[in-house]
N, C-alpha and C. Protein backbone atom coordinates (compact mmCIF):
# COMPACT_ATOMS: atom_id res chain seq x y z
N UNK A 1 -13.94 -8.78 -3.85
CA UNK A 1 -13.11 -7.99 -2.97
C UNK A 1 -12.01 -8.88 -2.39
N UNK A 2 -10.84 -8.54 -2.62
CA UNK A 2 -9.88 -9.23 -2.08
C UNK A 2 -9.10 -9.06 -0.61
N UNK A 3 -9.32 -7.51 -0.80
CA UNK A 3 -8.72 -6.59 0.07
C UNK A 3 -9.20 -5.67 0.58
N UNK A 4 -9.55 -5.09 1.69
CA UNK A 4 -10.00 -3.69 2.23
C UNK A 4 -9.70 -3.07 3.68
N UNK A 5 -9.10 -1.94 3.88
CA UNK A 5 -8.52 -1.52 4.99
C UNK A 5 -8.80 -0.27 5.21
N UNK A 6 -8.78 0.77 6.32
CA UNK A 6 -8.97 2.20 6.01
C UNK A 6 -6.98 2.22 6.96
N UNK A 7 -7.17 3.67 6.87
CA UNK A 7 -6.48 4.42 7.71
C UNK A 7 -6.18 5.09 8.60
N UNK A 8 -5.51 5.09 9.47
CA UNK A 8 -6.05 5.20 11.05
C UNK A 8 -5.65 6.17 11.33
N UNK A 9 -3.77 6.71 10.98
CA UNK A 9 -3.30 7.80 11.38
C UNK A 9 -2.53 7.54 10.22
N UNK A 10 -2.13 9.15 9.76
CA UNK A 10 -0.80 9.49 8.88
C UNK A 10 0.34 10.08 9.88
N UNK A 11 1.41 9.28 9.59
CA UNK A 11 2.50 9.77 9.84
C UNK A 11 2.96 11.02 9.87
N UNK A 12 3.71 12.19 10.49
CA UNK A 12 4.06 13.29 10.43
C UNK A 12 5.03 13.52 9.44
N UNK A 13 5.76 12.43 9.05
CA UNK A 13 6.58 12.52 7.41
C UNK A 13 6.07 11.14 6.86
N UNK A 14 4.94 11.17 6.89
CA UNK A 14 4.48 10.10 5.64
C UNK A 14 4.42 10.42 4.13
N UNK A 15 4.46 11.79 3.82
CA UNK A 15 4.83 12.07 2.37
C UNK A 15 6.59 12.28 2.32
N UNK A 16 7.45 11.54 2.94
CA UNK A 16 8.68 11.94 2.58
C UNK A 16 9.00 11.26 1.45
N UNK A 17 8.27 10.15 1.48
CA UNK A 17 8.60 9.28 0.04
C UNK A 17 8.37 9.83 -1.23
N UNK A 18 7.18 10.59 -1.51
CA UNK A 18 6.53 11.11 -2.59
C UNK A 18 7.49 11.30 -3.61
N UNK A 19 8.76 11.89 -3.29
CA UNK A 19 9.46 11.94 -4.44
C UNK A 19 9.93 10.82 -5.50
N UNK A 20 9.69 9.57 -4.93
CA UNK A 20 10.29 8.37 -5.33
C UNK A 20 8.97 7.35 -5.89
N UNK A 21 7.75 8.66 -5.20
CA UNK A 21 6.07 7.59 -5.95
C UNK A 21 6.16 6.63 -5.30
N UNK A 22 6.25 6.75 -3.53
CA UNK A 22 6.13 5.62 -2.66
C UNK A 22 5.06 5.84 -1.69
N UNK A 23 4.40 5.09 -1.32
CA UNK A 23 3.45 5.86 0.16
C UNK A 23 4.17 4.32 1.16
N UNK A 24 4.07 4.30 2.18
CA UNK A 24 4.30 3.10 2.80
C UNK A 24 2.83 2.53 3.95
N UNK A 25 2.98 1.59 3.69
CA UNK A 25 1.55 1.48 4.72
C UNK A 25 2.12 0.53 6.07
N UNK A 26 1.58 0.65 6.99
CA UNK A 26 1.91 -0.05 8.14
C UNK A 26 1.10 -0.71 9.10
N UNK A 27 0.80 -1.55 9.81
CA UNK A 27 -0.18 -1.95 10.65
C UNK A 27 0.11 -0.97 11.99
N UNK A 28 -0.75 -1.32 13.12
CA UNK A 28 -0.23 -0.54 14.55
C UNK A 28 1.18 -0.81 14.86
N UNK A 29 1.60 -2.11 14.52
CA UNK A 29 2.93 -2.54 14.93
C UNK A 29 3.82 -2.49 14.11
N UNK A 30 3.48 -0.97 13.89
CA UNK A 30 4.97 -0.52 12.95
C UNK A 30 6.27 0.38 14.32
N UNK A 31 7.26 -0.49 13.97
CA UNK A 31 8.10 0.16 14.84
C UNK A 31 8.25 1.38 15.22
N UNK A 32 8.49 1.96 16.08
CA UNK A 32 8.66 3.16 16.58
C UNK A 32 9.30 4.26 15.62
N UNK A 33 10.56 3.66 15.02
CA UNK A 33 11.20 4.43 14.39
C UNK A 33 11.06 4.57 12.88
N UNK A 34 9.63 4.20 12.70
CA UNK A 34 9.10 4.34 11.55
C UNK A 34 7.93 4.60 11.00
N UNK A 35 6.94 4.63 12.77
CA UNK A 35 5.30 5.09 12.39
C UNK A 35 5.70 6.72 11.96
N UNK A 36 6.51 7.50 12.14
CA UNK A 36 6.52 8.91 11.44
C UNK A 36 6.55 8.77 9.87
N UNK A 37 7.07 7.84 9.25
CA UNK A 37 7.30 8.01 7.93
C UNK A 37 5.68 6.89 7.37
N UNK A 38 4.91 6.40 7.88
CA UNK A 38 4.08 5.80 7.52
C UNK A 38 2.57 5.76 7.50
N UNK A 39 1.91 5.48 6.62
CA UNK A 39 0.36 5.67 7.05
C UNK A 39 -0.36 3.82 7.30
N UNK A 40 -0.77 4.44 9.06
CA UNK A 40 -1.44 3.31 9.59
C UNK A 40 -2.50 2.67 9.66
N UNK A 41 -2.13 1.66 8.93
CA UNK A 41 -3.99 1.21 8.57
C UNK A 41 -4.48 0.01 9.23
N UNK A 42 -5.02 -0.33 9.67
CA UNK A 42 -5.94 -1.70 10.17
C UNK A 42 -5.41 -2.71 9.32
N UNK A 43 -5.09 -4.04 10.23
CA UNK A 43 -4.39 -5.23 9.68
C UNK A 43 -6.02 -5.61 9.32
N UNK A 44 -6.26 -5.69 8.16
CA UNK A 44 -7.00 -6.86 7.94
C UNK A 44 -6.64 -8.09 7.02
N UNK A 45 -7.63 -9.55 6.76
CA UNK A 45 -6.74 -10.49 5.78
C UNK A 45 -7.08 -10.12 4.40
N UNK A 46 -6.07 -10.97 3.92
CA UNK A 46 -6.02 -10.38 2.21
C UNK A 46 -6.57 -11.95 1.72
N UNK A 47 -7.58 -12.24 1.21
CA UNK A 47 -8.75 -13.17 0.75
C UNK A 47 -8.14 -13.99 -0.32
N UNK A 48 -7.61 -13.46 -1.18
CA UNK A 48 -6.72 -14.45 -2.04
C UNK A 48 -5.76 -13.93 -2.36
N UNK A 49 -4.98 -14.61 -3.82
CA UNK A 49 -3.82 -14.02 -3.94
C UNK A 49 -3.93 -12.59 -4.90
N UNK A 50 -2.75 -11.57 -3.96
CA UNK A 50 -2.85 -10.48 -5.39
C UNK A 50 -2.11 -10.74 -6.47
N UNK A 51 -2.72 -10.34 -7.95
CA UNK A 51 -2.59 -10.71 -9.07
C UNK A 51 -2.32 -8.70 -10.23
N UNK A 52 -1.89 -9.17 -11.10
CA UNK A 52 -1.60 -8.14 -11.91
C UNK A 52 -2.72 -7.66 -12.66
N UNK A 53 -4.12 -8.80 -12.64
CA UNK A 53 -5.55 -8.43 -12.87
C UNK A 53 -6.22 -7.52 -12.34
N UNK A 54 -6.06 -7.54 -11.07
CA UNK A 54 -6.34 -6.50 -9.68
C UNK A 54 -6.38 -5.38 -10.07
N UNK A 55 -7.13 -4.70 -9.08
CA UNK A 55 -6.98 -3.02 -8.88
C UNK A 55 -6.62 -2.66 -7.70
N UNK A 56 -5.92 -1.58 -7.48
CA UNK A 56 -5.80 -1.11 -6.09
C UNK A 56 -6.84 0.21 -6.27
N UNK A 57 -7.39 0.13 -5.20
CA UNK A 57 -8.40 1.54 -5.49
C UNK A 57 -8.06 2.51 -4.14
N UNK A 58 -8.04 3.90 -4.38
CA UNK A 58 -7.52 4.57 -2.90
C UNK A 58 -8.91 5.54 -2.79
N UNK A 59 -9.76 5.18 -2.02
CA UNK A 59 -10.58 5.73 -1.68
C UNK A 59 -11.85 5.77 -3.61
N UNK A 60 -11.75 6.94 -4.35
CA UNK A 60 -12.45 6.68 -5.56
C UNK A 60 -11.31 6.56 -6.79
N UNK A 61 -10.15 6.41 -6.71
CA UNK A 61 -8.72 6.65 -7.66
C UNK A 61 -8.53 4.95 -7.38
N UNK A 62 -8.62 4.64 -8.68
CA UNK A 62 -7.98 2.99 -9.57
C UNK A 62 -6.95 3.18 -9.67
N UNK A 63 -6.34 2.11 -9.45
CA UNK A 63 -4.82 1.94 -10.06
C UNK A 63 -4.87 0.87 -10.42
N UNK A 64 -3.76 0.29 -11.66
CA UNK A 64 -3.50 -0.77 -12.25
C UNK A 64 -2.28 -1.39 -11.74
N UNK A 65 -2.27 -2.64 -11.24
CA UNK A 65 -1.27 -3.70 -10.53
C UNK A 65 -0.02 -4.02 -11.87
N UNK A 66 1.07 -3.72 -11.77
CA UNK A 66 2.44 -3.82 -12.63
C UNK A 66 2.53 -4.79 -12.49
N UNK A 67 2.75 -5.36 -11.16
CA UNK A 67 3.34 -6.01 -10.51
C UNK A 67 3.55 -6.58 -8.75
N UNK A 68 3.43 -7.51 -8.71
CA UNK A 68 3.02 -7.97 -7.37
C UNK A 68 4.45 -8.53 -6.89
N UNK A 69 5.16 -7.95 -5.62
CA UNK A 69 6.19 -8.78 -5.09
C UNK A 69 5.87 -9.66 -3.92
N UNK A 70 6.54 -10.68 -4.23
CA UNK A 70 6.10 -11.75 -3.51
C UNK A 70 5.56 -12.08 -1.83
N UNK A 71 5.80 -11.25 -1.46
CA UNK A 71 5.96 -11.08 -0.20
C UNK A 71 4.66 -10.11 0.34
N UNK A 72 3.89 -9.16 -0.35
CA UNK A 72 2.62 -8.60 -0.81
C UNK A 72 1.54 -9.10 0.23
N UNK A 73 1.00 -10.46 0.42
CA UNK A 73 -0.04 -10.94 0.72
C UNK A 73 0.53 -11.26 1.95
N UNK A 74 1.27 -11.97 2.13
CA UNK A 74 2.00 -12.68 3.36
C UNK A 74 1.74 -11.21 4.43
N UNK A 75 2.59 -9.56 3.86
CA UNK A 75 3.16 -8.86 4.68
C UNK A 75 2.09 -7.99 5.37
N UNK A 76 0.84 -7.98 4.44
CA UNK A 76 -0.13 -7.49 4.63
C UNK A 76 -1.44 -8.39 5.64
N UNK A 77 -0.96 -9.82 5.71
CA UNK A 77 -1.79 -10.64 6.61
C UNK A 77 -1.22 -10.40 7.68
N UNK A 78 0.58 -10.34 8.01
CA UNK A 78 0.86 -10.57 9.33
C UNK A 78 1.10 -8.75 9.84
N UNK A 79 1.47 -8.15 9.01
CA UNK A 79 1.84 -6.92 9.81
C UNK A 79 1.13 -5.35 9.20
N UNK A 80 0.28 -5.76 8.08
CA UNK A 80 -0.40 -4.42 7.15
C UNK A 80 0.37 -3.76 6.75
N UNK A 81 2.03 -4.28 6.30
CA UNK A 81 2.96 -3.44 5.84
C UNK A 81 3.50 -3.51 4.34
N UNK A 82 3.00 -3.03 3.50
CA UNK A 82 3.39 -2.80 2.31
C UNK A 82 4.61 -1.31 2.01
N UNK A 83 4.71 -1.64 0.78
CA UNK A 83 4.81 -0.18 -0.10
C UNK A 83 4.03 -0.39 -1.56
N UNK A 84 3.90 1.33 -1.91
CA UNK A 84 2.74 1.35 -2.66
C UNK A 84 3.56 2.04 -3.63
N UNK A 85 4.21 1.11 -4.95
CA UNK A 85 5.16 2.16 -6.01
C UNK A 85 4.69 2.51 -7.02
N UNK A 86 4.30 3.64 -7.31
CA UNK A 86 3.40 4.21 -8.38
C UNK A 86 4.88 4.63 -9.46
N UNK A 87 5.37 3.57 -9.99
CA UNK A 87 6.00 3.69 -10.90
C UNK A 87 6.63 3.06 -12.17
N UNK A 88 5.04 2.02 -12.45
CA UNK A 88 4.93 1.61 -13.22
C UNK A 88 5.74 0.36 -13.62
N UNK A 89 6.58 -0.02 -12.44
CA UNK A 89 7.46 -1.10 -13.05
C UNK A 89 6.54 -2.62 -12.82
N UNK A 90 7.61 -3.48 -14.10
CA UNK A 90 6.78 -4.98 -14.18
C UNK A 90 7.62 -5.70 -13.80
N UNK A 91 8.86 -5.27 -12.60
CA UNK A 91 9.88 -5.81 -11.93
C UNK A 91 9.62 -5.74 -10.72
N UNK A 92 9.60 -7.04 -9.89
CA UNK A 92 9.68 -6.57 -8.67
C UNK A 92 10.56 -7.03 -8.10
N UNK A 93 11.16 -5.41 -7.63
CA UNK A 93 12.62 -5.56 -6.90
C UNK A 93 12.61 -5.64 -5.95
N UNK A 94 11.61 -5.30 -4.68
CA UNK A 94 11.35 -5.70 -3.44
C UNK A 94 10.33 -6.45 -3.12
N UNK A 95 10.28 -7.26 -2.29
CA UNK A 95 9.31 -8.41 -2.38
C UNK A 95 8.28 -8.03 -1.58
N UNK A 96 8.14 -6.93 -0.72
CA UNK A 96 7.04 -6.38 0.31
C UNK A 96 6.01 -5.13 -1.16
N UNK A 97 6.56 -4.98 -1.83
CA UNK A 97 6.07 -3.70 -2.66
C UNK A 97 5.16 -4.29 -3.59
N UNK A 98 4.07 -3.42 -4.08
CA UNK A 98 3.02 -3.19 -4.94
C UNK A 98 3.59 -2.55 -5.88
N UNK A 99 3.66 -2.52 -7.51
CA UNK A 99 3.64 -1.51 -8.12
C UNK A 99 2.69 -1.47 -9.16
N UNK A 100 2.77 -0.10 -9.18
CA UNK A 100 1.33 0.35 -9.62
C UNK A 100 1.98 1.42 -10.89
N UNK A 101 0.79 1.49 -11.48
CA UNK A 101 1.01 2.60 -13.01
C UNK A 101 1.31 3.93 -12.14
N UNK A 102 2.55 4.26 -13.20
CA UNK A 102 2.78 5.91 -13.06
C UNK A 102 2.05 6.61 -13.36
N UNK A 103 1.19 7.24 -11.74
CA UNK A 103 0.65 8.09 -12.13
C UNK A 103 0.66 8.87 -10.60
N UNK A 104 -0.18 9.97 -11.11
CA UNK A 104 0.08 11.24 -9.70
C UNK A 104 -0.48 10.25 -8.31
N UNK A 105 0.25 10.42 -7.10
CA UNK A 105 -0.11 9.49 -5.74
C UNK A 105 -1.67 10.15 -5.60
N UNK A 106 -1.84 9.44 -4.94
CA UNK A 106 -3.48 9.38 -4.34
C UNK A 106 -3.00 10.52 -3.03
N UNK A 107 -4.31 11.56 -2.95
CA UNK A 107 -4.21 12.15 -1.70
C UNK A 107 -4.93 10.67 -0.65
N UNK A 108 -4.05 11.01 0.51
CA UNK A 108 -4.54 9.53 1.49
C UNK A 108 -4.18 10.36 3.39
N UNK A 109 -5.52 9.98 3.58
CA UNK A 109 -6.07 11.47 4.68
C UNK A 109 -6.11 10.01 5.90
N UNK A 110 -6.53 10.35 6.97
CA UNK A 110 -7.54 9.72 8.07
C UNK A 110 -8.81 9.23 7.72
N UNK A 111 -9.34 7.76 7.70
CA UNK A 111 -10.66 7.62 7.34
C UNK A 111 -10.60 6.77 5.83
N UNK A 112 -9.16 7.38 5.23
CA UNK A 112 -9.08 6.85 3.29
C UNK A 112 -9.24 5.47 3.53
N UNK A 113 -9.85 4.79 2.36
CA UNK A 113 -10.25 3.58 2.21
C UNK A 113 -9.20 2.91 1.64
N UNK A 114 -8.72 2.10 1.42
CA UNK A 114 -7.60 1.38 0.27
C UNK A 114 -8.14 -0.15 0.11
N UNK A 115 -8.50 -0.04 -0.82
CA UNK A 115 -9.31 -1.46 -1.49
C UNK A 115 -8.20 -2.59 -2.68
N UNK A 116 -8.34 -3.82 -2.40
CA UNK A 116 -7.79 -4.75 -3.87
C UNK A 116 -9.01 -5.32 -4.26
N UNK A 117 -9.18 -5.27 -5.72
CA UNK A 117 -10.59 -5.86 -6.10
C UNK A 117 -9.92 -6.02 -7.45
């Protein structure tokens, strides 16, 4: 286990991304003008480094790691703030982002688990 966090609150436009196959995740100390667009999860640490071996798992739904931007482990130790790009790319163009295989987003409620293993 590399990684494990739940979710505390969803944002009131936390699916605004969906069209773009983004979810965004945030610790408590996500700015004001952005806990609406985000789902808040418990800072916990990330155990080693994430790798393209990895899985992201959202509650019982696997996903396969594209690609890890650099910034990934760091953003998730100090502030639980990622993005989660379900769009298959093996580029990473932002250095806070995950991307993950294109595929349909994970439903992600109050309580959802989000695991790296």
């Amino acid at each position: 286990m590399i990684y494990q966090t739940k979710v505390k609150k969803v944002g009131t436009e936390a699916e605004a991304f969906e069209e773009e196959k983004m979810i965004v995740l945030f610790g408590d100390n996500a700015p004001e003008e952005l806990v609406d667009f985000c789902y808040i999860i418990n800072i916990e640490n990330v155990n080693s480094d994430v790798t393209e071996e990895n899985r992201l798992m959202v509650d019982e739904d696997e996903f396969k790691i594209t690609k890890v931007g650099s910034a990934v482990k760091k953003n998730l130790n100090d502030l639980g703030h990622i993005t989660l790009k379900f769009d298959g790319s093996e580029t990473a163009e932002q250095s806070g982002t995950l991307y993950l295989e294109d595929k349909k987003l994970p439903q992600i409620n109050e309580g959802t688990e989000i695991t790296i293993k």
